[in-house]
N, C-alpha and C. Protein backbone atom coordinates (compact mmCIF):
# COMPACT_ATOMS: atom_id res chain seq x y z
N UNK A 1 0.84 -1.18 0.00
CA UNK A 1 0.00 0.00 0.00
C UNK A 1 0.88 1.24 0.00
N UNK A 2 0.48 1.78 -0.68
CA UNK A 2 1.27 3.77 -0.67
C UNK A 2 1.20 4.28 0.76
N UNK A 3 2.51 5.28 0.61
CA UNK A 3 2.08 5.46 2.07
C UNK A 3 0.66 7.13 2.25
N UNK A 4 0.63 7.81 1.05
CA UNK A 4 -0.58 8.63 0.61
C UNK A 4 -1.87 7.90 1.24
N UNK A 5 -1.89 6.51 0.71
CA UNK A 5 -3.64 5.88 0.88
C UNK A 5 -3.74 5.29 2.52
N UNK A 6 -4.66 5.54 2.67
CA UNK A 6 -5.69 4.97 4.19
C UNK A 6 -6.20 3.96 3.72
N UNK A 7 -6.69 3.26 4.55
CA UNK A 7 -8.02 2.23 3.80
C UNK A 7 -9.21 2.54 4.86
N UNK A 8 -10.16 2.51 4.62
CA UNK A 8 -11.23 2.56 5.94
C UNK A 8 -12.63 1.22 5.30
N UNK A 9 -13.00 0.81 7.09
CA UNK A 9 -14.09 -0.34 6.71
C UNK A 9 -15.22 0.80 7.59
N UNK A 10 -16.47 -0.14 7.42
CA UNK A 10 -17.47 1.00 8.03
C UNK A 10 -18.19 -0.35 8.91
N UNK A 11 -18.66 -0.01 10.05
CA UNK A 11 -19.51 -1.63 10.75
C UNK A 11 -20.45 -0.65 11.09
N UNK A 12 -22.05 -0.65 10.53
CA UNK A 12 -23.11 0.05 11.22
C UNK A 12 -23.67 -0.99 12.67
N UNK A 13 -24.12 -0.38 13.84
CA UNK A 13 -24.72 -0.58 14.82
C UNK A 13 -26.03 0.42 14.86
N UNK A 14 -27.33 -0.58 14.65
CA UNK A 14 -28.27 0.10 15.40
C UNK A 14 -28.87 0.25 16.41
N UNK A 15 -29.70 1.84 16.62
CA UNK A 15 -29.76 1.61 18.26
C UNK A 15 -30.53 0.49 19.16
N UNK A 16 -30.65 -0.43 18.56
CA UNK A 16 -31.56 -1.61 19.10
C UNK A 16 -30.26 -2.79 19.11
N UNK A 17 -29.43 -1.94 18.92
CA UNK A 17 -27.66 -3.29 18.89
C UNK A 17 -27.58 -3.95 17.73
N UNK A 18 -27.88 -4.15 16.55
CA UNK A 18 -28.03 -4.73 15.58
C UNK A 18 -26.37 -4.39 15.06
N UNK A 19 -25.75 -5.59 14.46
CA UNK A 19 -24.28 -4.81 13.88
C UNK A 19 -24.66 -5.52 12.57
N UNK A 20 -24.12 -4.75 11.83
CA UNK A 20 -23.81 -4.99 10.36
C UNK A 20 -22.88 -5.81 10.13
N UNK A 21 -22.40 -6.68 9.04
CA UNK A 21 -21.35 -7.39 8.55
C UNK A 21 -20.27 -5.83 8.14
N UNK A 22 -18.60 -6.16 8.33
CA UNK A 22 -18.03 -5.65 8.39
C UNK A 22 -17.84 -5.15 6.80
N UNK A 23 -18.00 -3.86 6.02
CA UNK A 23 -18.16 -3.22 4.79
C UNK A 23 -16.92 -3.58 3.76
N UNK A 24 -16.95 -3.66 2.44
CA UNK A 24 -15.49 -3.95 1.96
C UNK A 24 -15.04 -2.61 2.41
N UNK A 25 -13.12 -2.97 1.66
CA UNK A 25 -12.09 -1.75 2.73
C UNK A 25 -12.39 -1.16 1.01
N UNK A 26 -12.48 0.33 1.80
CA UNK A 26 -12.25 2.01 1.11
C UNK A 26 -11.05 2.19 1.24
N UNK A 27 -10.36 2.80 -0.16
CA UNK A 27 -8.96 3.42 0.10
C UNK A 27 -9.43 4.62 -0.43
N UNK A 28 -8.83 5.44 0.18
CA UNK A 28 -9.04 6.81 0.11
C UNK A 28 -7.64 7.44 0.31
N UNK A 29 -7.39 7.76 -1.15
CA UNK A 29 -5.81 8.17 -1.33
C UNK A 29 -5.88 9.98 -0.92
N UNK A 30 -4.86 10.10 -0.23
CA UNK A 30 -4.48 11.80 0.18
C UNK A 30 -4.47 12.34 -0.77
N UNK A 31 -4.63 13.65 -1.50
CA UNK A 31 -4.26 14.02 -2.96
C UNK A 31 -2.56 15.02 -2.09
N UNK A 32 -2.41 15.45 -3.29
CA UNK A 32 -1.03 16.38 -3.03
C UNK A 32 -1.36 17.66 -3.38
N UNK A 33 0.11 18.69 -3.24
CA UNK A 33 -0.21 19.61 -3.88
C UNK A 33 -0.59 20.02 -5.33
N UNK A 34 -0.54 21.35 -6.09
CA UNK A 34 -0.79 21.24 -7.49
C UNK A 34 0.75 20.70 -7.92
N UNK A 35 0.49 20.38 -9.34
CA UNK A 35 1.86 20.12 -9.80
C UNK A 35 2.57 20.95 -9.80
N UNK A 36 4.01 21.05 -9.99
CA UNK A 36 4.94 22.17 -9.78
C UNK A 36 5.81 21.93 -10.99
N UNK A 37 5.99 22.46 -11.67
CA UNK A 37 6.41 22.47 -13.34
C UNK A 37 7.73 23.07 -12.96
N UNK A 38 8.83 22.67 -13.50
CA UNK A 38 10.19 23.30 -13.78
C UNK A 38 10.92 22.49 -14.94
N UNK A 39 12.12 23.21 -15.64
CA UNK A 39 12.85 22.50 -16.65
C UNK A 39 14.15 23.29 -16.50
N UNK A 40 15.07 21.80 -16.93
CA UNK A 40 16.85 22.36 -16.87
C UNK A 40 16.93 22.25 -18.30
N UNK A 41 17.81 22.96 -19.03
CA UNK A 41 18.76 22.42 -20.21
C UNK A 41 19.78 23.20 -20.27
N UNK A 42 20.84 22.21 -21.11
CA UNK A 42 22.05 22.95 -20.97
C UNK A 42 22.37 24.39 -21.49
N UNK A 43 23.26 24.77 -21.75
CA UNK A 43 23.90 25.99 -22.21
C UNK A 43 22.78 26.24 -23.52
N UNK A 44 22.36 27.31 -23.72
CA UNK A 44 21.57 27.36 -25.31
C UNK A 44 22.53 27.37 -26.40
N UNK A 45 23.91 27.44 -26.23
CA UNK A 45 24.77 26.91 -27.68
C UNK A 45 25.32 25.73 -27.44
N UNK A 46 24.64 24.96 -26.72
CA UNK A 46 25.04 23.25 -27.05
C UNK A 46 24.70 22.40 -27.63
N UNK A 47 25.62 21.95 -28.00
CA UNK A 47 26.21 21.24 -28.86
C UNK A 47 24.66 19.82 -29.52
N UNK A 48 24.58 19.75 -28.05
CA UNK A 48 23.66 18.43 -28.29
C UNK A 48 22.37 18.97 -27.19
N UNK A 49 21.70 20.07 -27.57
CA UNK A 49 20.73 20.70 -27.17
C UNK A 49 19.48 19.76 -26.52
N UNK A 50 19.18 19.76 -25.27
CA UNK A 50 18.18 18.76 -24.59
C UNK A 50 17.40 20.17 -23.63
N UNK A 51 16.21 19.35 -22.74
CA UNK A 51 15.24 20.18 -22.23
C UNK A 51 14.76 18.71 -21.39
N UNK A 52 14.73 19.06 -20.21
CA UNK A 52 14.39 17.94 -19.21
C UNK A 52 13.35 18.81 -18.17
N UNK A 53 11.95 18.27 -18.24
CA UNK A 53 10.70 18.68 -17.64
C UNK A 53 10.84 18.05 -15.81
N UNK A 54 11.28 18.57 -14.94
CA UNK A 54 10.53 18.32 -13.72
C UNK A 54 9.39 18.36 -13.09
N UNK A 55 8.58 17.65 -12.85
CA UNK A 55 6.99 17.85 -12.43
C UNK A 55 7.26 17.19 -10.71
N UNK A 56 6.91 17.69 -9.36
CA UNK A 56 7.15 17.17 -8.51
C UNK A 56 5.60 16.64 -7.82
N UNK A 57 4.62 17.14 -8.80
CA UNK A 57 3.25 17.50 -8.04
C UNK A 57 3.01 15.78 -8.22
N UNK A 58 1.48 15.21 -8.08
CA UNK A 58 0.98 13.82 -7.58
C UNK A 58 0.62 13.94 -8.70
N UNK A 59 0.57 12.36 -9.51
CA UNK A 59 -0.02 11.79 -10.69
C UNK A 59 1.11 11.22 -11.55
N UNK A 60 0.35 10.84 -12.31
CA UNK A 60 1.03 10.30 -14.17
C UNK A 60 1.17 11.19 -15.24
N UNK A 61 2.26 11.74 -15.38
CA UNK A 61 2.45 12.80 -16.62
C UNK A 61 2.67 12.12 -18.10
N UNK A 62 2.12 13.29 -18.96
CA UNK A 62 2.91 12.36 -20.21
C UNK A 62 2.95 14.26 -20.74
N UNK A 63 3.95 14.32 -21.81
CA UNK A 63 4.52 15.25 -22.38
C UNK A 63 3.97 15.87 -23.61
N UNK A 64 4.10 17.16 -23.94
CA UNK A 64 3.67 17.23 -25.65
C UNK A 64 4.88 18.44 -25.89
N UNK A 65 6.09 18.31 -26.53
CA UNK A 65 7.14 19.28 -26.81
C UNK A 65 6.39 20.21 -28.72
N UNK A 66 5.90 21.65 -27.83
CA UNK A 66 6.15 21.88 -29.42
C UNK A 66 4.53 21.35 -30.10
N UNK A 67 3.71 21.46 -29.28
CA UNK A 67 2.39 20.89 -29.51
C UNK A 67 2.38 19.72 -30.61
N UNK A 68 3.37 18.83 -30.17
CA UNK A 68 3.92 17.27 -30.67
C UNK A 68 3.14 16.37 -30.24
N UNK A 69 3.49 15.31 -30.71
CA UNK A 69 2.83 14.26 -30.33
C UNK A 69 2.57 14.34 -29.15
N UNK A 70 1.94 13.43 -27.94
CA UNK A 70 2.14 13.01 -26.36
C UNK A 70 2.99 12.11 -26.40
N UNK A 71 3.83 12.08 -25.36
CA UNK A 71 5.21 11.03 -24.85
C UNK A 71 4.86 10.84 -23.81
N UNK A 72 5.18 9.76 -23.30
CA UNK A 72 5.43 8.98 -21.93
C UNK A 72 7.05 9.41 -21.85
N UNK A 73 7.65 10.21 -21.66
CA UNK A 73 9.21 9.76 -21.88
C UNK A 73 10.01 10.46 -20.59
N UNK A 74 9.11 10.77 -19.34
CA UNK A 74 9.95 11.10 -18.00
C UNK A 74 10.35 12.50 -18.10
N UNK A 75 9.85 13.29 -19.48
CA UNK A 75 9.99 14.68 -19.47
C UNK A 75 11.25 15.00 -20.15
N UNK A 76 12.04 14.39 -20.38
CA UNK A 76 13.60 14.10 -21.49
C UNK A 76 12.75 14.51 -22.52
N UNK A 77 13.62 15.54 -23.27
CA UNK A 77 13.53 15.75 -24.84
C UNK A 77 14.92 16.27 -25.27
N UNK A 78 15.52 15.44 -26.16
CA UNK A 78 17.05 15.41 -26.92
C UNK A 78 16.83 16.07 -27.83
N UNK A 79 18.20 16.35 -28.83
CA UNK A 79 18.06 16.64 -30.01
C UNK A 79 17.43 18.33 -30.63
N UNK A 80 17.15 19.00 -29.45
CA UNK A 80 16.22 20.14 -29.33
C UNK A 80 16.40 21.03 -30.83
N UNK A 81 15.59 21.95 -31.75
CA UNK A 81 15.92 22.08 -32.80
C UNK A 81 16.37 23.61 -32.21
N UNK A 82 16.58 24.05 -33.32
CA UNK A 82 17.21 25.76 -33.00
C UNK A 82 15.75 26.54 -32.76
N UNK A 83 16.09 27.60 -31.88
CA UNK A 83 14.73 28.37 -31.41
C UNK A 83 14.03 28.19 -29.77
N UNK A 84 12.94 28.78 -29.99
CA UNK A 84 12.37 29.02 -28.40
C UNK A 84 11.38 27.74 -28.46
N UNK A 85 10.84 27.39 -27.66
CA UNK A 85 10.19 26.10 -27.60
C UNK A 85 8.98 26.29 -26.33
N UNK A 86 7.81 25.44 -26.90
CA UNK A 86 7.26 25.11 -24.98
C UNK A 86 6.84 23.47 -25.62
N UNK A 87 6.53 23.27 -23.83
CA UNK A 87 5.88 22.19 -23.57
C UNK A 87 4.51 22.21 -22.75
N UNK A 88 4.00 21.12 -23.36
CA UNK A 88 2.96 20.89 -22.56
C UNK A 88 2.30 19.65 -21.44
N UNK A 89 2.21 20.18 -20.45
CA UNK A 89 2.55 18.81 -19.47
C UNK A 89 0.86 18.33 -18.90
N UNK A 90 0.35 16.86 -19.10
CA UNK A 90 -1.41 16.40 -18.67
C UNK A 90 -0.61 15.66 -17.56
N UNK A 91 -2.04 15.37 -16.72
CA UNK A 91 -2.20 14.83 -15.92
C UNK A 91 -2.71 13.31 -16.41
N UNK A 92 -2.66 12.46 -16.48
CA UNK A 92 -3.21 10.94 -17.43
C UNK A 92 -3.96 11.09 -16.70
N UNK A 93 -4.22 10.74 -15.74
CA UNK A 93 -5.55 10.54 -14.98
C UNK A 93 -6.37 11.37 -14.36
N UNK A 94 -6.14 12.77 -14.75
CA UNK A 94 -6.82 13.99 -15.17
C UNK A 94 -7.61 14.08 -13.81
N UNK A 95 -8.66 14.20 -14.28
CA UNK A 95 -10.16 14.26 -13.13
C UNK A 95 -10.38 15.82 -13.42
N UNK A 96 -11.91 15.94 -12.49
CA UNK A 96 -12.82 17.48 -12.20
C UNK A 96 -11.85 18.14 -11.32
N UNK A 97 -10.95 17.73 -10.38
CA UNK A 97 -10.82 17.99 -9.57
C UNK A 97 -8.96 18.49 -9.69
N UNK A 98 -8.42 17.58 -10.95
CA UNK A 98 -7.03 17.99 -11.00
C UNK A 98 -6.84 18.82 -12.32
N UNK A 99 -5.29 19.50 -12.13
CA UNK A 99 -4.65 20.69 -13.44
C UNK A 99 -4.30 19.91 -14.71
N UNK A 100 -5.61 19.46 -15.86
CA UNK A 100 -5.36 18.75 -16.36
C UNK A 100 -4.69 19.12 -17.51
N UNK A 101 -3.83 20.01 -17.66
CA UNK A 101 -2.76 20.30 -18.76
C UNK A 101 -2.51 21.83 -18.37
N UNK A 102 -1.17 21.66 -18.38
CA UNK A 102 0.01 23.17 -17.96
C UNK A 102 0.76 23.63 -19.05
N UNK A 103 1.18 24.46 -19.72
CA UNK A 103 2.21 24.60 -20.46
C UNK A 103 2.84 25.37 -19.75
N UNK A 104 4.21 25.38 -20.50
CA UNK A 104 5.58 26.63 -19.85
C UNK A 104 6.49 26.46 -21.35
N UNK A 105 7.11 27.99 -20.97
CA UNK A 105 7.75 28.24 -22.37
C UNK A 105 9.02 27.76 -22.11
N UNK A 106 10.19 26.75 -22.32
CA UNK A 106 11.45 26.11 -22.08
C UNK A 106 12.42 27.22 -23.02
N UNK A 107 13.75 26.86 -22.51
CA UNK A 107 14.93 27.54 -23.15
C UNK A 107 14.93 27.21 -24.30
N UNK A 108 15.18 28.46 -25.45
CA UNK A 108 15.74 28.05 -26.70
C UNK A 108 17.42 27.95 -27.13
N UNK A 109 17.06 27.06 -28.31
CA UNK A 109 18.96 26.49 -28.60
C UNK A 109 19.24 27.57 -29.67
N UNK A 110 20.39 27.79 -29.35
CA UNK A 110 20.76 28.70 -30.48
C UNK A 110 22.28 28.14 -31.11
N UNK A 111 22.81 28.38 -32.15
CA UNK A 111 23.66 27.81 -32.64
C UNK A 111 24.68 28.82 -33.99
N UNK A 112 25.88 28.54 -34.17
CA UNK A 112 26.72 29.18 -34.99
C UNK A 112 27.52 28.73 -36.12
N UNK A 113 27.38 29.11 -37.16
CA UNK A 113 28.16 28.21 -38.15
C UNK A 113 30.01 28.12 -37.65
N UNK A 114 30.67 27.33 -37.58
CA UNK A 114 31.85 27.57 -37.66
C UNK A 114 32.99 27.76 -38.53
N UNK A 115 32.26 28.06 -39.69
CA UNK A 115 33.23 28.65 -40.94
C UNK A 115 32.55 29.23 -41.66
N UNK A 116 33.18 29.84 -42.48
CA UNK A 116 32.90 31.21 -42.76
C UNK A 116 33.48 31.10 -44.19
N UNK A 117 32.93 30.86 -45.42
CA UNK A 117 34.08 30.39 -46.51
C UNK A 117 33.34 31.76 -47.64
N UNK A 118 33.79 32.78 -47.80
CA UNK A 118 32.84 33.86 -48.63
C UNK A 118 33.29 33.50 -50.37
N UNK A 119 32.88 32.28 -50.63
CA UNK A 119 34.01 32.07 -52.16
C UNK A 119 32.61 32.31 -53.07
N UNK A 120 31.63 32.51 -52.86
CA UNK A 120 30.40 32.59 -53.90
C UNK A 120 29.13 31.18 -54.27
N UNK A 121 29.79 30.55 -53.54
CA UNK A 121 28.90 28.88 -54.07
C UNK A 121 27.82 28.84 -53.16
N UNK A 122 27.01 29.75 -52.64
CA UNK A 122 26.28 29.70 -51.62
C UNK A 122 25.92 29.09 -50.39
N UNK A 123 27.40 28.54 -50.02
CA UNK A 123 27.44 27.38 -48.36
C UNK A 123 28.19 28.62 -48.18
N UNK A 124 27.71 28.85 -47.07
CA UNK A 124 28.26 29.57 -45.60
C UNK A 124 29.20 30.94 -46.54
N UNK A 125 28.44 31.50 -47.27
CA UNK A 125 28.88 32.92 -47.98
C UNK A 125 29.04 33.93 -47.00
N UNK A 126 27.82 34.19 -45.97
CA UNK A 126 28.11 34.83 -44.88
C UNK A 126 27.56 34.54 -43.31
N UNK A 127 28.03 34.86 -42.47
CA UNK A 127 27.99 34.32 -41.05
C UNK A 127 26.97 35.21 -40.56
N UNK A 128 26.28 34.23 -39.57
CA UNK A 128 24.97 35.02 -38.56
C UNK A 128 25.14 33.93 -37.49
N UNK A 129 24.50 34.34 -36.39
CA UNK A 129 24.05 33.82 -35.68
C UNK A 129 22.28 32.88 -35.70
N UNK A 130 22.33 31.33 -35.66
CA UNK A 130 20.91 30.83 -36.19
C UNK A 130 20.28 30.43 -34.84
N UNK A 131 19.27 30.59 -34.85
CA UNK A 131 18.28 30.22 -34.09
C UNK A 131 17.66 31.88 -33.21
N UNK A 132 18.01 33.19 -33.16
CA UNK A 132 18.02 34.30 -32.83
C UNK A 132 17.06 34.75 -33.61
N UNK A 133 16.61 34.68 -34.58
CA UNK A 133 15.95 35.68 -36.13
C UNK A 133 14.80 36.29 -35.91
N UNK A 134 13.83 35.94 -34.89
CA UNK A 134 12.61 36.64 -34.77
C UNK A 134 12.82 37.30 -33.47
N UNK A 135 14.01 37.56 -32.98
CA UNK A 135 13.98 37.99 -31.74
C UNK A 135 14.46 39.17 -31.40
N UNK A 136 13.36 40.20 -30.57
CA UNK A 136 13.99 41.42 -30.80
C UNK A 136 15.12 41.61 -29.73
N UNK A 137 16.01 43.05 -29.82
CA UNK A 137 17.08 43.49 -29.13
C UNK A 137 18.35 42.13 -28.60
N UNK A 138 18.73 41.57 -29.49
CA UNK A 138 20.15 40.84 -30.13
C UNK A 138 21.13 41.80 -30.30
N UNK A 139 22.13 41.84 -30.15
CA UNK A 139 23.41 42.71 -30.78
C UNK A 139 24.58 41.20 -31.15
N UNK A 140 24.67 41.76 -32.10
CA UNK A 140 26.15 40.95 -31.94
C UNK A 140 27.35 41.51 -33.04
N UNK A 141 28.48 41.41 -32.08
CA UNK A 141 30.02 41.69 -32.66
C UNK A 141 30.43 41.20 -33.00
N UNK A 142 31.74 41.35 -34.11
CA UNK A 142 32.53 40.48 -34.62
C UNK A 142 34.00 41.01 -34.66
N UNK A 143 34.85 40.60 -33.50
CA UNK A 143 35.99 41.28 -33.62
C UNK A 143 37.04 40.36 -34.27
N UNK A 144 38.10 41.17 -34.93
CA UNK A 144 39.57 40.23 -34.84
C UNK A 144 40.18 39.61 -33.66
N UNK A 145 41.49 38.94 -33.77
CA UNK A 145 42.53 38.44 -32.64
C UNK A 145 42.52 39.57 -31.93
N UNK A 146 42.55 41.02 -32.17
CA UNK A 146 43.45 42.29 -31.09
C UNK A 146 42.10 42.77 -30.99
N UNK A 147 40.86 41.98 -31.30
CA UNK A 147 39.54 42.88 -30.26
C UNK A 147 39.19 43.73 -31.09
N UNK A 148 39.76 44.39 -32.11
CA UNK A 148 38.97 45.31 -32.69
C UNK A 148 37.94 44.80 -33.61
N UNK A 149 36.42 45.58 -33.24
CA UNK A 149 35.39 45.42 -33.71
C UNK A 149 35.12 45.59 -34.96
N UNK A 150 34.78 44.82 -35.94
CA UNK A 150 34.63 44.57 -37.27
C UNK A 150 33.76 44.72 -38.00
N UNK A 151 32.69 44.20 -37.42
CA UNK A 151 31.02 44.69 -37.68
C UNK A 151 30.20 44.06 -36.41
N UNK A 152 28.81 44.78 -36.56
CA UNK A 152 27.89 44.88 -35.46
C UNK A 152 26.66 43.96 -36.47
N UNK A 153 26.04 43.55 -35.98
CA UNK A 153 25.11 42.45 -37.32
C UNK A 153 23.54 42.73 -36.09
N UNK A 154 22.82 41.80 -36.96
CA UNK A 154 21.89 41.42 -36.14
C UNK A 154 21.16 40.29 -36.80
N UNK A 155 20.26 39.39 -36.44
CA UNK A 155 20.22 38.07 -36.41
C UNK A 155 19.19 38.26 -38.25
N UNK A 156 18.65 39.13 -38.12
CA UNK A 156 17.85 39.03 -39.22
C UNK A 156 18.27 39.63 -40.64
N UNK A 157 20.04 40.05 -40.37
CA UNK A 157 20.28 40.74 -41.19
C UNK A 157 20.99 39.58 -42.36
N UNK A 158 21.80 39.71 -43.46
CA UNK A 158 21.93 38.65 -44.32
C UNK A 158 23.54 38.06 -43.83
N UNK A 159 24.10 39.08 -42.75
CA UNK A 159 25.32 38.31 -42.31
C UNK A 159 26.59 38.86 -42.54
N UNK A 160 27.41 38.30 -42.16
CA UNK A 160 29.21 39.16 -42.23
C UNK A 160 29.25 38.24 -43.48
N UNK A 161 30.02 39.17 -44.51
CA UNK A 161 31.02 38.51 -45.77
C UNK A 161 31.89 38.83 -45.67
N UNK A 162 33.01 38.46 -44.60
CA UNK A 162 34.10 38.30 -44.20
C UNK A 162 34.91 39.65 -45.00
N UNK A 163 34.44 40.74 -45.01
CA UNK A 163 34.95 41.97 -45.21
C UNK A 163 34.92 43.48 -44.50
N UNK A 164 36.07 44.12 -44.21
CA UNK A 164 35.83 45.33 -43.32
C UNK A 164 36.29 46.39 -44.29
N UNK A 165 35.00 47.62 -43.80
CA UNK A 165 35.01 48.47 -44.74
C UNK A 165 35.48 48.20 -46.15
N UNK A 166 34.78 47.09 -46.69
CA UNK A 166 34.64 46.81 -48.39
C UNK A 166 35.48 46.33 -48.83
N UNK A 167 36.67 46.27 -47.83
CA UNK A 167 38.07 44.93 -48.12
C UNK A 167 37.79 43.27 -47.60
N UNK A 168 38.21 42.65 -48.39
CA UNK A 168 38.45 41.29 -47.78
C UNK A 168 39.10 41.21 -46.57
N UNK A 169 38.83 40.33 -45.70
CA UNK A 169 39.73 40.07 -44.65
C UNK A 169 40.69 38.99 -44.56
N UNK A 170 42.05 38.62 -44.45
CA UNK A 170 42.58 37.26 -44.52
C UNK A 170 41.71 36.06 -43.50
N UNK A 171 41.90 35.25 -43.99
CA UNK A 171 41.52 33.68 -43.80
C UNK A 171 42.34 33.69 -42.29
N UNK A 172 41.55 33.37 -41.51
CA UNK A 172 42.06 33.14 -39.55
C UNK A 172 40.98 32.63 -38.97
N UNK A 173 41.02 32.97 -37.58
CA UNK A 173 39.80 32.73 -36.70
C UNK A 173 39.93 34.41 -36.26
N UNK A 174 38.14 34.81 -36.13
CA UNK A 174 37.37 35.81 -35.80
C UNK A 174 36.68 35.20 -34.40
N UNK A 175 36.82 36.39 -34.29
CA UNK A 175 35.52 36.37 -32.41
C UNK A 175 34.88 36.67 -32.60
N UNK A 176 33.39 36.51 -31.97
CA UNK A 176 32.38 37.05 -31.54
C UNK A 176 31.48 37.01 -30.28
N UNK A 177 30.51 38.00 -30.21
CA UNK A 177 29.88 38.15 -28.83
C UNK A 177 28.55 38.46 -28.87
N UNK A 178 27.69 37.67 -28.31
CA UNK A 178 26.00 37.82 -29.25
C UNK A 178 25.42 38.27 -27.59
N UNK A 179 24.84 38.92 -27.75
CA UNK A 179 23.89 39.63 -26.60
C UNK A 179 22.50 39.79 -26.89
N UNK A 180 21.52 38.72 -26.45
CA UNK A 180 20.45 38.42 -26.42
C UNK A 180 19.43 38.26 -24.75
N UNK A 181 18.12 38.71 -25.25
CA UNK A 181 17.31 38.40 -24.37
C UNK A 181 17.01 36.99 -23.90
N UNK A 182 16.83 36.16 -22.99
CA UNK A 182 16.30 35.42 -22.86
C UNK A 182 14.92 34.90 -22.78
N UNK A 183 14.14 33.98 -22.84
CA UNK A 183 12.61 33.91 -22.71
C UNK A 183 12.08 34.74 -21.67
N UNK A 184 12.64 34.83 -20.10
CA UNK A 184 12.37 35.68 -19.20
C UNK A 184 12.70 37.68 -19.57
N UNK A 185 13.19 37.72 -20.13
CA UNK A 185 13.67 39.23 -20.21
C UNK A 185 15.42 39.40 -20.14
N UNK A 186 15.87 38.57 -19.14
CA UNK A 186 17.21 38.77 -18.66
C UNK A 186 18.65 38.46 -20.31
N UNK A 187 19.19 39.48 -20.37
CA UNK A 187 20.57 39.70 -20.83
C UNK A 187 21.27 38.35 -20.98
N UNK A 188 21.56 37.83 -21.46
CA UNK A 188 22.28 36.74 -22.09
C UNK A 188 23.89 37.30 -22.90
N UNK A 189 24.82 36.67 -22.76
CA UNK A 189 25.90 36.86 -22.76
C UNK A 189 27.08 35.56 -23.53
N UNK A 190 27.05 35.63 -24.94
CA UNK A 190 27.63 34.45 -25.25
C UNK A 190 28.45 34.68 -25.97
N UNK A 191 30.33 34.23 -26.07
CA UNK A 191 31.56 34.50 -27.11
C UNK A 191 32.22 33.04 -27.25
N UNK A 192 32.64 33.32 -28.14
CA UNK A 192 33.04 32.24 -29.39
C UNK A 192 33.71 32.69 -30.45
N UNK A 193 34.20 32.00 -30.99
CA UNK A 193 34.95 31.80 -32.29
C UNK A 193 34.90 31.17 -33.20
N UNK A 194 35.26 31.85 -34.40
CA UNK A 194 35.03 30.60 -35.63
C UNK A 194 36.07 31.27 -36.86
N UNK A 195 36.25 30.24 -38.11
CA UNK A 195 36.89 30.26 -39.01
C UNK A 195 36.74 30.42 -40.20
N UNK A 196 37.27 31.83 -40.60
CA UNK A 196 37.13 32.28 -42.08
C UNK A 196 38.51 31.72 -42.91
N UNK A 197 37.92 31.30 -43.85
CA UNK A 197 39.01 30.15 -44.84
C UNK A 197 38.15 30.65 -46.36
N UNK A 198 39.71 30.80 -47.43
CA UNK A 198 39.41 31.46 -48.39
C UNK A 198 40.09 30.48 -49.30
């Protein structure tokens, strides 16, 4: 038996002493609080982008990532695509009485090409930052090795072609530094590097 459930029997006595045969046993399970929804995932430029649903509240969950299918899958979702995401979390065994579906908006993955080849064949002609594009107040820099700033972009724009002020730049590794909102409001802060090859 759970340790949530009671069981109770009922024996009527009437006032003339009469007893009843002893009633089958009632379980009468405690309920809990409401569910309590939270999610971890890693860094939003990783590599192998996941989103893991915590639910601590009472019941049987099953999942819907992305108004997806339903999963049984413990709230694990791998593979996450680029962008902002929600989920939606039921109760299986629902009832009048329980929160029978929650959503919450989860972290989005964002991601960077790592080369930069501006030769004309249309692969990776010019660099952006992907998974950012509908999102307002982004900045992002692109400096050389000695820090100096190269261009300022923004996610929706068509991208660096590996040129400053209308010159080519030699073939190296470039920095950059993308400054984005997060789903909550808060400043996000992410640098990296990558490789222009000519």
């Amino acid at each position: 038996m759970n340790k949530d459930q009671v069981v109770y029997t009922v024996r009527a006595t009437s006032p003339n002493g009469c007893v009843s045969p002893l009633s089958p046993a009632y379980v009468v399970i405690r309920s809990g609080s409401a569910a309590q929804i939270s999610y971890s995932s890693p860094d939003p430029f990783s590599p192998n982008p996941s989103v893991t649903i915590t639910n601590t509240g009472y019941g049987q969950y099953v999942y819907s990532f992305d108004n997806g299918p339903i999963l049984n899958n413990n709230g694990q979702f791998t593979s996450v695509p680029l962008g902002a995401h929600s989920v939606t979390v039921w109760d299986i065994k629902g009832g009048e009485n329980s929160c029978p579906e929650r959503s919450i908006s989860v972290a989005e993955t964002i991601d960077f090409p790592h080369f930069l080849t501006p030769n004309g064949d249309g692969v990776n002609d010019t660099w952006n930052i992907l998974g950012l594009s509908g999102r307002q107040g982004v900045k992002i820099y692109i400096f050389d090795r000695h820090g100096k700033l190269l261009k300022e972009l923004i996610p929706s724009s068509p991208g660096w072609d590996g040129t400053y002020n209308g010159n080519p730049l030699p073939a190296t590794d470039y920095w950059f530094e993308v400054q984005y909102p997060d789903i909550f409001g808060n400043t996000l802060v992410y640098r990296d590097h990558f490789s222009l090859k000519r």
